[in-house]
PDB file of N, CA and C in Angstrom:
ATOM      1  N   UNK A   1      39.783  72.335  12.354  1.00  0.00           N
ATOM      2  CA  UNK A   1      40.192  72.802  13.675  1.00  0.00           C
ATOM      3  C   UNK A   1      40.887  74.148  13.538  1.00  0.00           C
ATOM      4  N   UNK A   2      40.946  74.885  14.718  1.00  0.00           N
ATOM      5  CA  UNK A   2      41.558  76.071  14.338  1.00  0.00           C
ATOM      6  C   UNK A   2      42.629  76.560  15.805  1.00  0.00           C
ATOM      7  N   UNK A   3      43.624  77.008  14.990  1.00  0.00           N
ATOM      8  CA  UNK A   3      44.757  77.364  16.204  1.00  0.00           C
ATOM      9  C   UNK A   3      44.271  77.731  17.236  1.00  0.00           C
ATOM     10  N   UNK A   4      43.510  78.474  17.963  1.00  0.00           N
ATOM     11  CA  UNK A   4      43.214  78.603  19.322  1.00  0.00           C
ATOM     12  C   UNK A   4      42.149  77.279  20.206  1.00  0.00           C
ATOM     13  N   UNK A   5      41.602  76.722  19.304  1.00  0.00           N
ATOM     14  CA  UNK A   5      41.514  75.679  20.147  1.00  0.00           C
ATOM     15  C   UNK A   5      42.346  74.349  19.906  1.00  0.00           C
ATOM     16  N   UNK A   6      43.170  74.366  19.111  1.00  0.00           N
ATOM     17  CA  UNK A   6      44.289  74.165  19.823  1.00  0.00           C
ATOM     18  C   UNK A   6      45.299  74.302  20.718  1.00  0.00           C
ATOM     19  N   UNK A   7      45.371  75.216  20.796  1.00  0.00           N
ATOM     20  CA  UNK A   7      46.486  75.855  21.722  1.00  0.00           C
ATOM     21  C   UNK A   7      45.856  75.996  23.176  1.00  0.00           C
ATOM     22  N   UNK A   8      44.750  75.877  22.953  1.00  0.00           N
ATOM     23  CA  UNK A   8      43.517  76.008  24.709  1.00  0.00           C
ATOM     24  C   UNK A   8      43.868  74.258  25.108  1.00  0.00           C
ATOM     25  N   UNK A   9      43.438  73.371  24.358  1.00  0.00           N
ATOM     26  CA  UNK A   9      43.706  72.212  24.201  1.00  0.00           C
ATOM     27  C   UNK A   9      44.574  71.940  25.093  1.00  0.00           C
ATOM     28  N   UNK A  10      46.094  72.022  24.250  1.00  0.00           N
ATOM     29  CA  UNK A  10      47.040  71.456  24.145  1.00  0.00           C
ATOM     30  C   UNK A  10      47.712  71.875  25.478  1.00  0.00           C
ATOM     31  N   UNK A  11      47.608  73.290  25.759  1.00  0.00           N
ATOM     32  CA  UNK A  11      48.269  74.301  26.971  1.00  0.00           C
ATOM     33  C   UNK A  11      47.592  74.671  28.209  1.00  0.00           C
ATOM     34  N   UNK A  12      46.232  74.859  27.953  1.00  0.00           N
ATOM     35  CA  UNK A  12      45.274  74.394  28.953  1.00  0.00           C
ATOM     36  C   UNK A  12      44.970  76.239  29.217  1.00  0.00           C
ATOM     37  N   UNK A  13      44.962  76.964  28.375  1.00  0.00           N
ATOM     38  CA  UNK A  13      44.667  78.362  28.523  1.00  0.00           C
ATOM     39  C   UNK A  13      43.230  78.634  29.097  1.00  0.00           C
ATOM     40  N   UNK A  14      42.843  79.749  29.069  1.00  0.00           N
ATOM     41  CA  UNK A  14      41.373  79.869  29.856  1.00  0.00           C
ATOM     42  C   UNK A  14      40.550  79.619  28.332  1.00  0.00           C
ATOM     43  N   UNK A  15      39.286  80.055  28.851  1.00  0.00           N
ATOM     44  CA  UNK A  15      38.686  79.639  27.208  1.00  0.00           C
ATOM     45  C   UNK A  15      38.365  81.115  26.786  1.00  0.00           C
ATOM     46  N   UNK A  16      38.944  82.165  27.081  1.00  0.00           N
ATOM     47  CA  UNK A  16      39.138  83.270  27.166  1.00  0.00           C
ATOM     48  C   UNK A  16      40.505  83.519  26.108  1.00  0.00           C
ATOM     49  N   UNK A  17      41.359  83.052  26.277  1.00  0.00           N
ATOM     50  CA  UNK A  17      42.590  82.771  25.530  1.00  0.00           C
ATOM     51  C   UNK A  17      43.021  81.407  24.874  1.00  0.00           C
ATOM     52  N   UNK A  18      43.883  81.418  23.441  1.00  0.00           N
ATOM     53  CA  UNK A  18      44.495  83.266  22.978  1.00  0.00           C
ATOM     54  C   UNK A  18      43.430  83.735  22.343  1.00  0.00           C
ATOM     55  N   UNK A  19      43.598  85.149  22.428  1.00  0.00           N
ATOM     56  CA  UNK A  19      43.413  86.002  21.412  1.00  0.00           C
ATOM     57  C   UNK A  19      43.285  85.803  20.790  1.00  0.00           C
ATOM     58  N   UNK A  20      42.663  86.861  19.354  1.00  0.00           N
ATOM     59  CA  UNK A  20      43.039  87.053  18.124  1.00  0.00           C
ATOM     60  C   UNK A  20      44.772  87.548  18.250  1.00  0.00           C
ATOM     61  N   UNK A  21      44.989  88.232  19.097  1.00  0.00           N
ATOM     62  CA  UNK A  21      46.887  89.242  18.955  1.00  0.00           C
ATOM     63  C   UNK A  21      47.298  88.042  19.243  1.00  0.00           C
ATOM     64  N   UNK A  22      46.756  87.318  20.585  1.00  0.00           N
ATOM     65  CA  UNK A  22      47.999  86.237  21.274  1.00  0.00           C
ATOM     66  C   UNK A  22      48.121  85.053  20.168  1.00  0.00           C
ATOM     67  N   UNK A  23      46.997  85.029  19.318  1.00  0.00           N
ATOM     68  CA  UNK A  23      47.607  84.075  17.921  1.00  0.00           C
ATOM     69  C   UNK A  23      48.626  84.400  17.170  1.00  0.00           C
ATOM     70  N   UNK A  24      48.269  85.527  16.905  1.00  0.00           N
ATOM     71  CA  UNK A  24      49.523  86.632  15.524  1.00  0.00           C
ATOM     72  C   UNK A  24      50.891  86.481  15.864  1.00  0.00           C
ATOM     73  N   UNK A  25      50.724  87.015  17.318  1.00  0.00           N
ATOM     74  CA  UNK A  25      52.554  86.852  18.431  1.00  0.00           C
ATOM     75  C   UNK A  25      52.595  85.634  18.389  1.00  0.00           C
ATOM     76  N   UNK A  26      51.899  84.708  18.676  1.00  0.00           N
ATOM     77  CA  UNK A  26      52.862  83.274  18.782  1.00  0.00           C
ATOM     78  C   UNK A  26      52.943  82.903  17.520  1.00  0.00           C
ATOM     79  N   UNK A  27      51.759  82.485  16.837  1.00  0.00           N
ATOM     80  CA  UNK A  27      52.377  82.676  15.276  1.00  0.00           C
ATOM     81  C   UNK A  27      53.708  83.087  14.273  1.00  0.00           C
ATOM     82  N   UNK A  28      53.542  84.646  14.777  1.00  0.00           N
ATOM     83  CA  UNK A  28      54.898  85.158  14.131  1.00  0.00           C
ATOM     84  C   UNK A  28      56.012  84.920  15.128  1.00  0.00           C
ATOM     85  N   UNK A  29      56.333  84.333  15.651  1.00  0.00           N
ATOM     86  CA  UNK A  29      57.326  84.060  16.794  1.00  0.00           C
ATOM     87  C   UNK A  29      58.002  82.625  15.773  1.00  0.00           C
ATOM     88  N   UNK A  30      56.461  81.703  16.162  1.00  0.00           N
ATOM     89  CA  UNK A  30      56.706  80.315  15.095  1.00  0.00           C
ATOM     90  C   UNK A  30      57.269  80.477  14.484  1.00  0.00           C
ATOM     91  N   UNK A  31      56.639  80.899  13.141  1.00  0.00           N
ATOM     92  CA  UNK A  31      57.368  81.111  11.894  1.00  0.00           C
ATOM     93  C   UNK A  31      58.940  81.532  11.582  1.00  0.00           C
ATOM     94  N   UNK A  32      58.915  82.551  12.946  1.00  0.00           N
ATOM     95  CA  UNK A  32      60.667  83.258  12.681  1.00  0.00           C
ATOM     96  C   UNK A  32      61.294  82.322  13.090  1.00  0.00           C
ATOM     97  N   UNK A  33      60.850  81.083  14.316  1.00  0.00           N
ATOM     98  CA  UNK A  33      61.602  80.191  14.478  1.00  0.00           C
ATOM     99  C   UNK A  33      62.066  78.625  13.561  1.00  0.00           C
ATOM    100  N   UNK A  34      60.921  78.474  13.257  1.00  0.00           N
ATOM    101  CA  UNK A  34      60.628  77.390  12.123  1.00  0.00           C
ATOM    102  C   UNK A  34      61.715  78.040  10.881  1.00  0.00           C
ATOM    103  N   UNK A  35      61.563  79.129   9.848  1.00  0.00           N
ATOM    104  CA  UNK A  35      62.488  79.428   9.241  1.00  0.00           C
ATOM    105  C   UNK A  35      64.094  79.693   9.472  1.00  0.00           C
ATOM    106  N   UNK A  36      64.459  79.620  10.749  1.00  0.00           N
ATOM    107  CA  UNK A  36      65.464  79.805  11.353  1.00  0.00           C
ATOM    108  C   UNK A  36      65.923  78.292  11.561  1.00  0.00           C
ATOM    109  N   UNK A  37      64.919  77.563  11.520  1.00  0.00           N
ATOM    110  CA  UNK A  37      65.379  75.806  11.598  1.00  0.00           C
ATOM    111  C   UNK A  37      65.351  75.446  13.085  1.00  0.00           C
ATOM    112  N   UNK A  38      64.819  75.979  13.604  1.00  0.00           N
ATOM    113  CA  UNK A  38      65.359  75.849  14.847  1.00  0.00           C
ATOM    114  C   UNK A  38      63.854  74.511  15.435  1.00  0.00           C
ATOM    115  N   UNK A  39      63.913  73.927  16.360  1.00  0.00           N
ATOM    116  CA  UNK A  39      63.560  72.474  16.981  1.00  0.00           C
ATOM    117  C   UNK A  39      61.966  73.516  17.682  1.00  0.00           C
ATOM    118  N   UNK A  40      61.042  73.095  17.132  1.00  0.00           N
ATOM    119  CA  UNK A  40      59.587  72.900  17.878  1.00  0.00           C
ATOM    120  C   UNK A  40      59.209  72.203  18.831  1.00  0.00           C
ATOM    121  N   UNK A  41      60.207  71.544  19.425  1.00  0.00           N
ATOM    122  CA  UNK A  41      59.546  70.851  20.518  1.00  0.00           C
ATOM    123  C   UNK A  41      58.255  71.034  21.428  1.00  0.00           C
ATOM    124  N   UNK A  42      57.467  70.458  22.443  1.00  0.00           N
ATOM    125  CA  UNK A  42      56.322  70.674  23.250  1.00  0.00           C
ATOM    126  C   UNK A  42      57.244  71.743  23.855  1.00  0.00           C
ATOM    127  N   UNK A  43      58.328  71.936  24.974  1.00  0.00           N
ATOM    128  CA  UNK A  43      58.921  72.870  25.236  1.00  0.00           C
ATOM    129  C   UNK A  43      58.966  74.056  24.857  1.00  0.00           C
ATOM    130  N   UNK A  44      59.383  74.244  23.243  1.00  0.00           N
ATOM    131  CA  UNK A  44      59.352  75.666  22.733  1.00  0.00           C
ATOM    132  C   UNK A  44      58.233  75.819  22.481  1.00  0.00           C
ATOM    133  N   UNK A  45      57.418  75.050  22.346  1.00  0.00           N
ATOM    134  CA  UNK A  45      55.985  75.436  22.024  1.00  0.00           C
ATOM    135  C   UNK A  45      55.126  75.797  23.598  1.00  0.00           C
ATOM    136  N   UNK A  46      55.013  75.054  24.244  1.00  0.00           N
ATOM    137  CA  UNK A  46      54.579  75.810  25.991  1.00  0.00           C
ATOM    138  C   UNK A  46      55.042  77.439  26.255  1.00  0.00           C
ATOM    139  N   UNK A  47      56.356  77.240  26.131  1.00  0.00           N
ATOM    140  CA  UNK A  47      57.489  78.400  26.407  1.00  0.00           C
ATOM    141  C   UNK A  47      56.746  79.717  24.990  1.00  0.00           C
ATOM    142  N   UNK A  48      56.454  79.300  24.480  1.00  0.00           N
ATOM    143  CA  UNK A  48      56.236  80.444  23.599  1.00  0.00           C
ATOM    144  C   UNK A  48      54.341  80.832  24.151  1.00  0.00           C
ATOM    145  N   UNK A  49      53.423  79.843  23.916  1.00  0.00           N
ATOM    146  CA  UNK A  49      52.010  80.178  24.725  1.00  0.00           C
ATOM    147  C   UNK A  49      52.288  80.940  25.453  1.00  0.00           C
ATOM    148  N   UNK A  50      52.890  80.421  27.202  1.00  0.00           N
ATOM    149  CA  UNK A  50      52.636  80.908  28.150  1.00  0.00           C
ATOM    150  C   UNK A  50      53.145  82.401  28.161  1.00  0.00           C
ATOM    151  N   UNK A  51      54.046  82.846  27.094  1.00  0.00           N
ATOM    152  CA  UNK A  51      54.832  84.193  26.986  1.00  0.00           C
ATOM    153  C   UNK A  51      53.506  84.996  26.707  1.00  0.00           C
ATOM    154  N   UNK A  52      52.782  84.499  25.803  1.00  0.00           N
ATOM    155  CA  UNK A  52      51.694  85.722  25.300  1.00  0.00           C
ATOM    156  C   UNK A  52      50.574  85.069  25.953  1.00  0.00           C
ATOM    157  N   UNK A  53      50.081  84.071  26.690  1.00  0.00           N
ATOM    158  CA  UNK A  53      49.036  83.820  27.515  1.00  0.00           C
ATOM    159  C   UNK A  53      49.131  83.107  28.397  1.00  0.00           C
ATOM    160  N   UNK A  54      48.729  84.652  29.523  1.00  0.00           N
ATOM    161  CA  UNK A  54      48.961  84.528  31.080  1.00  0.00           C
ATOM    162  C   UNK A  54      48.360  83.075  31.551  1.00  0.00           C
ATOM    163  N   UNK A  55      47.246  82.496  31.100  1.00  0.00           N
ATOM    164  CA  UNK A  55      46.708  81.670  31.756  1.00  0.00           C
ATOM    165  C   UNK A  55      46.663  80.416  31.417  1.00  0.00           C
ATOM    166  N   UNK A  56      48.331  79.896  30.680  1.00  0.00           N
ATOM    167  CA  UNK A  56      48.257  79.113  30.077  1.00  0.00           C
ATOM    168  C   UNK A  56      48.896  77.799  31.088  1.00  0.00           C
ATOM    169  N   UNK A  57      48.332  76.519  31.207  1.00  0.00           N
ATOM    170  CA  UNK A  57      48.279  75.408  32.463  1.00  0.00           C
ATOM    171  C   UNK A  57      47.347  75.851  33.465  1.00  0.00           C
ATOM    172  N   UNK A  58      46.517  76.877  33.763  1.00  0.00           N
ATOM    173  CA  UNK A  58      45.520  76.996  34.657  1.00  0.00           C
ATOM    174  C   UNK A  58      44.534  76.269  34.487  1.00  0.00           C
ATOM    175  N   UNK A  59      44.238  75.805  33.309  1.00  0.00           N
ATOM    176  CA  UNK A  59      42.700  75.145  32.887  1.00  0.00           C
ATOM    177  C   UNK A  59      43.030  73.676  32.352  1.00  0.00           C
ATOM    178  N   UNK A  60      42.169  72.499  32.675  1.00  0.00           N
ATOM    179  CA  UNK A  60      42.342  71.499  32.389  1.00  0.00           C
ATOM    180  C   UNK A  60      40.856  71.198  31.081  1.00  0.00           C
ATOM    181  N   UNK A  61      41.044  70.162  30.320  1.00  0.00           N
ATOM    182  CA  UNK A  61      39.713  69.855  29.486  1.00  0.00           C
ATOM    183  C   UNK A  61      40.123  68.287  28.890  1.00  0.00           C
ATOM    184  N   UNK A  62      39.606  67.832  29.578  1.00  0.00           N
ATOM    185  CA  UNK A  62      39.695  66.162  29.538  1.00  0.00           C
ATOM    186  C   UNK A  62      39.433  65.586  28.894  1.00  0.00           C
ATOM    187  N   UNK A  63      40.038  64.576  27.875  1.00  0.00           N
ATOM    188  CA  UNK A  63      39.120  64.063  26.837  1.00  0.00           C
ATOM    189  C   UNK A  63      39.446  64.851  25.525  1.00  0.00           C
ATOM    190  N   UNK A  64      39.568  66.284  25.548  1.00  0.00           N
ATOM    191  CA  UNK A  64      39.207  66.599  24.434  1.00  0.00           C
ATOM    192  C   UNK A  64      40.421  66.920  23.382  1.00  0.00           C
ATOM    193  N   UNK A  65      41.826  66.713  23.758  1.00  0.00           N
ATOM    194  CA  UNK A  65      43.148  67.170  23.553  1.00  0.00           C
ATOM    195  C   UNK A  65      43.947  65.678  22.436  1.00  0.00           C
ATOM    196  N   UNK A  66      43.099  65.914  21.434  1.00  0.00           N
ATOM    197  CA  UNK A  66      44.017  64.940  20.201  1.00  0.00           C
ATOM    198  C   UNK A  66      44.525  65.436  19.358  1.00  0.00           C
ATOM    199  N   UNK A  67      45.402  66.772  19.527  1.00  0.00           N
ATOM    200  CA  UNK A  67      46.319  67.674  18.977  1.00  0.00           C
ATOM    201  C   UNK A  67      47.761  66.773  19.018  1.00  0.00           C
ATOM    202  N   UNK A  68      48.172  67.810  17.969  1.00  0.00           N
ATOM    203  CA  UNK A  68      49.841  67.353  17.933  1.00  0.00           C
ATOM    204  C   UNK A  68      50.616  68.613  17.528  1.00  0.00           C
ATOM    205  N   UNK A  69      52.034  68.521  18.105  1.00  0.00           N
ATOM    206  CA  UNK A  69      52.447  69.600  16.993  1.00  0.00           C
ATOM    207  C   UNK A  69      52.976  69.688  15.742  1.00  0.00           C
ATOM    208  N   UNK A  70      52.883  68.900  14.902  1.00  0.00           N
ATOM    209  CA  UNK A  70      52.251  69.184  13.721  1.00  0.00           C
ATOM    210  C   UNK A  70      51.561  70.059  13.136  1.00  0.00           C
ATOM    211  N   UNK A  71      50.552  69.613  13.696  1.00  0.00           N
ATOM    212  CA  UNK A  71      49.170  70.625  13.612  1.00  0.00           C
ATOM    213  C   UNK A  71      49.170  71.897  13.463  1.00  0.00           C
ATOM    214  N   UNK A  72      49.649  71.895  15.211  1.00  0.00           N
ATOM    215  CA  UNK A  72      49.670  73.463  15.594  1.00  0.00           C
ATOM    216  C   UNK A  72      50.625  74.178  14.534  1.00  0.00           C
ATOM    217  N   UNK A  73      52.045  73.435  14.346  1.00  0.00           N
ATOM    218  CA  UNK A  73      52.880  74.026  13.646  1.00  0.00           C
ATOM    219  C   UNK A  73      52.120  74.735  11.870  1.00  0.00           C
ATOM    220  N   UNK A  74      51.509  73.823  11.243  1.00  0.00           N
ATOM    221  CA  UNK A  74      50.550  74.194  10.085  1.00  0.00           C
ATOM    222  C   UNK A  74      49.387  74.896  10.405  1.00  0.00           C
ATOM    223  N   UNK A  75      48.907  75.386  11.217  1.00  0.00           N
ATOM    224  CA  UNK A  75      47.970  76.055  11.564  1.00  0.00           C
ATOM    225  C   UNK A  75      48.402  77.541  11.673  1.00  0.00           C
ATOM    226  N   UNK A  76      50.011  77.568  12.678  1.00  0.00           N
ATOM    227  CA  UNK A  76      50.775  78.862  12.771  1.00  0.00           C
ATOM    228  C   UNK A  76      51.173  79.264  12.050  1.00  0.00           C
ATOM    229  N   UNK A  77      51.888  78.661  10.444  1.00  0.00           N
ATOM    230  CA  UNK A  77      52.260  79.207   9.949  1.00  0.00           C
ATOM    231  C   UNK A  77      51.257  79.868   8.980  1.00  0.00           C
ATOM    232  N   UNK A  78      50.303  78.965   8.428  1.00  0.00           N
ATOM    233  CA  UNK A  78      49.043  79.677   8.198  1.00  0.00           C
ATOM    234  C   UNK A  78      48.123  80.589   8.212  1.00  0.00           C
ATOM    235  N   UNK A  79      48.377  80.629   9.862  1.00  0.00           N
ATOM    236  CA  UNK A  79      47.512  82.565  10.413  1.00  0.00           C
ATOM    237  C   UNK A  79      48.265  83.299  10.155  1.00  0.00           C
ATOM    238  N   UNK A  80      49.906  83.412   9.829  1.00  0.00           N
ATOM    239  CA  UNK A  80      50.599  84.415   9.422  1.00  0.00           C
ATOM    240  C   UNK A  80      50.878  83.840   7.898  1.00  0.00           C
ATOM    241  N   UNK A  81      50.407  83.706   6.885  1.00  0.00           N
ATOM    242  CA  UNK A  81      50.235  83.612   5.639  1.00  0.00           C
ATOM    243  C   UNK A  81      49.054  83.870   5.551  1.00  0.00           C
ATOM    244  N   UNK A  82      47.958  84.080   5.686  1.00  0.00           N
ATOM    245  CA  UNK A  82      47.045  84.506   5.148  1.00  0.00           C
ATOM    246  C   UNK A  82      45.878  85.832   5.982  1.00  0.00           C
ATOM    247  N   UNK A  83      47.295  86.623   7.048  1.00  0.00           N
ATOM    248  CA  UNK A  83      47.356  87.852   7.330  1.00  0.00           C
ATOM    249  C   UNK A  83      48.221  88.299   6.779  1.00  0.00           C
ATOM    250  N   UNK A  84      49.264  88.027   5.666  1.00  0.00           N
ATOM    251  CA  UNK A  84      50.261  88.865   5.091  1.00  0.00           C
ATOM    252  C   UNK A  84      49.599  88.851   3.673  1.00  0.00           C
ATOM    253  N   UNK A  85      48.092  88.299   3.235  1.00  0.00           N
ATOM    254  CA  UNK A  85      47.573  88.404   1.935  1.00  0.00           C
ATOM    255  C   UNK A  85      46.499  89.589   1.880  1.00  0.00           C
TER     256      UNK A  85
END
């Protein structure tokens, strides 16, 4: 699986979004927060999507959303580890 369809999934973005950038920004957002210790909740995780994608809760996809954050969390830190190689 790969972070943006997760994050379409999970947040309900267009299938237009994220990005390739709107991955990197929430990504590196993650990471500064995760190393900072700070709590991932669904909250900080919505709150951080909808910052870099406008259209995030506009779109519904039924059925298809057996994400966790977990996931997402190893997936984010990932796209920014192996753009800093």
């Amino acid at each position: 699986m790969d972070l943006a369809y997760l994050l379409r999934m999970k947040f309900g973005t267009s299938p237009h979004e994220p990005t390739p950038q709107q991955i990197q920004s929430i990504s590196l957002e993650v990471k500064q927060l995760h190393r900072a210790g700070a709590s991932l909740d669904l909250a900080k995780w919505h709150e951080l999507v909808k910052k870099h994608c406008p259209s995030t809760g506009r779109w519904a996809y039924r059925g298809l959303d057996n994400s966790d954050l977990q996931a997402l969390l190893a997936l984010a830190l990932q796209a920014t580890e192996s753009r800093a190689l």
